[in-house]
Protein backbone atom coordinates (compact mmCIF):
# COMPACT_ATOMS: atom_id res chain seq x y z
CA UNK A 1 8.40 -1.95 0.37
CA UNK A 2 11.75 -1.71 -0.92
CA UNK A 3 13.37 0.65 -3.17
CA UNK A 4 13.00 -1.05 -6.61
CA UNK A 5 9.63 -1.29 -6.06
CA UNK A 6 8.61 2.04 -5.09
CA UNK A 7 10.79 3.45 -7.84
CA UNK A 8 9.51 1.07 -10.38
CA UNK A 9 5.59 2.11 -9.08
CA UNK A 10 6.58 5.73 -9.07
CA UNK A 11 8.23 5.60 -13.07
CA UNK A 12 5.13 5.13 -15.24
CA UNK A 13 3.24 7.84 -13.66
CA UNK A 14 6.39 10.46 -13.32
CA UNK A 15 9.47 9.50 -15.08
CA UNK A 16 8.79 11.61 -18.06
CA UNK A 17 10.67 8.94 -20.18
CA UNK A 18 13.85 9.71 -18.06
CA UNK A 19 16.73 7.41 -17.79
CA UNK A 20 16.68 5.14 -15.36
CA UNK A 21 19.64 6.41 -13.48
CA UNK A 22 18.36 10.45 -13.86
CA UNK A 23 15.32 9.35 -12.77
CA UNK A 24 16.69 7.62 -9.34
CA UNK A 25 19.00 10.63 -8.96
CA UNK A 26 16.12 12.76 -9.23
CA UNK A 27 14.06 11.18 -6.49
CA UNK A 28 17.30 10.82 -4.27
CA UNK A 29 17.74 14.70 -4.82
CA UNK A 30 14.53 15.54 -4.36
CA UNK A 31 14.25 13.86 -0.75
CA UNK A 32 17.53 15.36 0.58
CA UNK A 33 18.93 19.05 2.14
CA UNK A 34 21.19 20.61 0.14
CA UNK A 35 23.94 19.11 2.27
CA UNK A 36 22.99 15.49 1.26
CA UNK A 37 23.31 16.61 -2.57
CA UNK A 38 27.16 16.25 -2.26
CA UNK A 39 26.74 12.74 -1.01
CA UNK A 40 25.01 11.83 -3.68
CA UNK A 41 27.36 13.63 -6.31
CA UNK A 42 30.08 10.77 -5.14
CA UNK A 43 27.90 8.05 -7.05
CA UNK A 44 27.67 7.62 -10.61
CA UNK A 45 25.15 7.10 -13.24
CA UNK A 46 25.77 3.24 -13.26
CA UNK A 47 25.29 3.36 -9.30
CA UNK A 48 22.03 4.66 -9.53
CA UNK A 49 20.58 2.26 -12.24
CA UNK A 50 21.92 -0.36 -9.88
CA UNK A 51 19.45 0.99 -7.36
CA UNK A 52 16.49 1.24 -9.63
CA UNK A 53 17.11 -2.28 -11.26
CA UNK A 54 17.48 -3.66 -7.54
CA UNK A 55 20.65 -4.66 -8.73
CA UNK A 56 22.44 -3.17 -5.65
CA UNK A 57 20.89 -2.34 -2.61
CA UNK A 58 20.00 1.35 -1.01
CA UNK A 59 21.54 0.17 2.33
CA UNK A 60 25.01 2.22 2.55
CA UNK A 61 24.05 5.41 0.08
CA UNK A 62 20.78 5.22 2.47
CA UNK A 63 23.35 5.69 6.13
CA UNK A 64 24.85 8.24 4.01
CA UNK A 65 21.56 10.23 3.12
CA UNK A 66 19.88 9.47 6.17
CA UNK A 67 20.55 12.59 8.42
CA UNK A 68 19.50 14.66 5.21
CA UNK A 69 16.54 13.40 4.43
CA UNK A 70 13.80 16.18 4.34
CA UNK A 71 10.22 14.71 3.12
CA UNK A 72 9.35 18.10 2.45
CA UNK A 73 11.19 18.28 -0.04
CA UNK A 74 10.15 14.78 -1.51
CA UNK A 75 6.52 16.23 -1.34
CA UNK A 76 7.21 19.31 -3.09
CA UNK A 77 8.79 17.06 -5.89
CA UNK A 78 5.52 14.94 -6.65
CA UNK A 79 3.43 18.35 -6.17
CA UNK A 80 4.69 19.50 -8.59
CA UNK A 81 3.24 17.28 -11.17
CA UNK A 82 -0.01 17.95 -13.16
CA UNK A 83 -2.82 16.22 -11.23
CA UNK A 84 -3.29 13.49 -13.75
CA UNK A 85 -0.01 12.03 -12.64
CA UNK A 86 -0.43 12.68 -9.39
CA UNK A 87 -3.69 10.65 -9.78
CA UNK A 88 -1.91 7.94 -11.52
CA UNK A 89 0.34 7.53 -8.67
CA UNK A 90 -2.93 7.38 -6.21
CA UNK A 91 -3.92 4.34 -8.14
CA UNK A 92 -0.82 2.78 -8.25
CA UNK A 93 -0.35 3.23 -4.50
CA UNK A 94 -4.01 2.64 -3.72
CA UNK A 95 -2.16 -1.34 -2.23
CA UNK A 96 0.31 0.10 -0.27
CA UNK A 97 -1.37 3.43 1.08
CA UNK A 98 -5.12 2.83 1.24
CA UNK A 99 -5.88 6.67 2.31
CA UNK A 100 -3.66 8.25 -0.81
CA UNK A 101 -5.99 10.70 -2.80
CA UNK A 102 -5.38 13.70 -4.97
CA UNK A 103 -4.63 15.76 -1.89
CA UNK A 104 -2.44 13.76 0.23
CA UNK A 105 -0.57 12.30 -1.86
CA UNK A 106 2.76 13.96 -2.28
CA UNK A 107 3.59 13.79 1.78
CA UNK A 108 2.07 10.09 1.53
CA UNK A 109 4.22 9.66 -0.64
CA UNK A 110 7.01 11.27 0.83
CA UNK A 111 6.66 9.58 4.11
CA UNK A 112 6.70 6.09 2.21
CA UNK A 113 10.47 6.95 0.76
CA UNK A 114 11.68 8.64 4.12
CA UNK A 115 10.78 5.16 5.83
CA UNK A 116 12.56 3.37 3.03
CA UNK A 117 15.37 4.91 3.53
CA UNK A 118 15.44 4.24 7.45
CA UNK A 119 14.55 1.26 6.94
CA UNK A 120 17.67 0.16 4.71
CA UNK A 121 20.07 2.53 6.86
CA UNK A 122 19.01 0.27 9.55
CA UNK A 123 19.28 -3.33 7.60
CA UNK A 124 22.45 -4.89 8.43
CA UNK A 125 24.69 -6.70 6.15
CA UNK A 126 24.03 -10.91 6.15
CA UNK A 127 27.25 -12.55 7.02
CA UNK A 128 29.19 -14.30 3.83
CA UNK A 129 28.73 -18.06 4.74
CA UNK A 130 32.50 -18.36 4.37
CA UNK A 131 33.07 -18.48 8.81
CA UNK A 132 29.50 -20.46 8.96
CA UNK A 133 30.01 -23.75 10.64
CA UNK A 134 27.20 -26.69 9.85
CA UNK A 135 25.59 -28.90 12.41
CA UNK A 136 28.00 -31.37 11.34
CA UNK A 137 31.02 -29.32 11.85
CA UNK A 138 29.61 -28.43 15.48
CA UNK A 139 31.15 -30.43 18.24
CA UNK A 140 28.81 -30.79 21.30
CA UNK A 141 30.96 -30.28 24.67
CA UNK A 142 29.76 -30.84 28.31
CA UNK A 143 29.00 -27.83 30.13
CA UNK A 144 29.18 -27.54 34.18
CA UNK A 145 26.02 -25.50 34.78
CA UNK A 146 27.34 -23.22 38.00
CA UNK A 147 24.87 -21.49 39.85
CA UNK A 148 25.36 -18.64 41.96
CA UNK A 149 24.30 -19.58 45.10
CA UNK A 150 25.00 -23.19 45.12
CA UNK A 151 28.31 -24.75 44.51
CA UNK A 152 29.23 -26.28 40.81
CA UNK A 153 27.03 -29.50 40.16
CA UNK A 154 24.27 -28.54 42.83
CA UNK A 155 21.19 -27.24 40.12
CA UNK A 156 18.63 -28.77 40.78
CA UNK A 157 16.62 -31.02 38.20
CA UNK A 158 13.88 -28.54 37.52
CA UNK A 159 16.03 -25.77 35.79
CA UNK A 160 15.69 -26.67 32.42
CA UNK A 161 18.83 -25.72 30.16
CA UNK A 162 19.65 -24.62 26.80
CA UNK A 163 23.54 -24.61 25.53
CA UNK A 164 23.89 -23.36 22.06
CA UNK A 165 27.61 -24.18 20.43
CA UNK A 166 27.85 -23.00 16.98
CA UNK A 167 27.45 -19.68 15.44
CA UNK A 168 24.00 -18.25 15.47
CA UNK A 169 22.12 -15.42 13.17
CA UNK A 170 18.87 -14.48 14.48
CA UNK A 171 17.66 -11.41 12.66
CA UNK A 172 13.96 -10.34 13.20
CA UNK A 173 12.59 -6.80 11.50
CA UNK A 174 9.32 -5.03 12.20
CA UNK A 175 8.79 -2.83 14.24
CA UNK A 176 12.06 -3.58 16.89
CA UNK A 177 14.22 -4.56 15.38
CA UNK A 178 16.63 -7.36 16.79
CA UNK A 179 20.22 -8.84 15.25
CA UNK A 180 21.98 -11.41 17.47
CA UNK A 181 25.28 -13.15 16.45
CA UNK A 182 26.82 -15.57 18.28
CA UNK A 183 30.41 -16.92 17.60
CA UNK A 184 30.76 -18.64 20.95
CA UNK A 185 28.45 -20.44 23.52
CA UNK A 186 25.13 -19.52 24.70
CA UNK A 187 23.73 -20.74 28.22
CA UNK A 188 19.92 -19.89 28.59
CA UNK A 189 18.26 -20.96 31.90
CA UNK A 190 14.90 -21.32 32.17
């Protein structure tokens, strides 16, 4: 889940007819030490209805926060509501946290934003396209496979080899995450 989404889930139930961009500050302030509260006093109010319109990512306010981030805090926040809302927010959340009830649901809660936060202080930023090169662009080149304990030429015929020439994203999230770029030539021997 990103973000938006949570925020967006979260409004109905507690945003108390709010602004959007109070509202966001709120649950930013709410999840941080009092030493993250400056951080987020950089950022103004059109920042954070960026955020909650998904108009702008959490990513770099998110590495900012991130060593502040106290769920405790979070939980305390959503406690603090009368147990109707809290209830509301059960049923909202019901898809997304199947074990949330009246009782757990503040640190459920909690824990959800704390990972959403991680999780987009970890994201990387996608490259720009402007330095991507096409298949057609690429130009294929002969490569002399050497192998260590044979002289250059002498592989035999049952290594089977991969040469990758042009630049090459491979980005894969769950739970290790993995970001390979490649501007220059890859060998793989198998």
């Amino acid at each position: 889940m990103n973000f938006k989404d949570f925020a967006h889930l979260l409004s109905p139930s507690i945003g108390a007819g709010s602004s959007t961009h109070a509202f966001t500050r709120s649950l930013f302030e709410a999840i941080v030490t009092e030493d993250g509260l400056d951080i987020l006093n950089g950022y103004d109010k059109e920042s954070f209805k960026a955020y909650y319109n998904g108009n702008t990512k959490i990513s770099s306010l998110a590495r900012k926060i991130s060593p502040y981030v106290e769920p405790f805090g979070f939980s305390e926040y959503i406690g603090s509501f009368q147990d109707c809302a809290i209830q509301g927010l059960c049923e909202t959340f019901q898809k997304y946290i199947p074990d949330i009830d009246l009782h757990n649901a503040a640190d459920k809660l909690a824990d959800l934003f704390a990972s959403i936060i991680r999780e987009a202080a970890a994201a990387t930023r996608k490259p720009t396209g402007k330095s991507v090169r096409t298949d057609s662009d690429a130009e294929f080149i002969e490569a002399e496979v050497v192998d260590d304990e044979m002289p250059s030429g002498a592989a035999g015929e049952d290594k089977k080899i991969t040469v990758i020439q042009q630049q090459t994203n491979v980005i894969q999230n769950g739970d290790h995450n993995v970001n390979l770029t490649n501007n220059g030539t890859i060998n793989f021997h198998f």
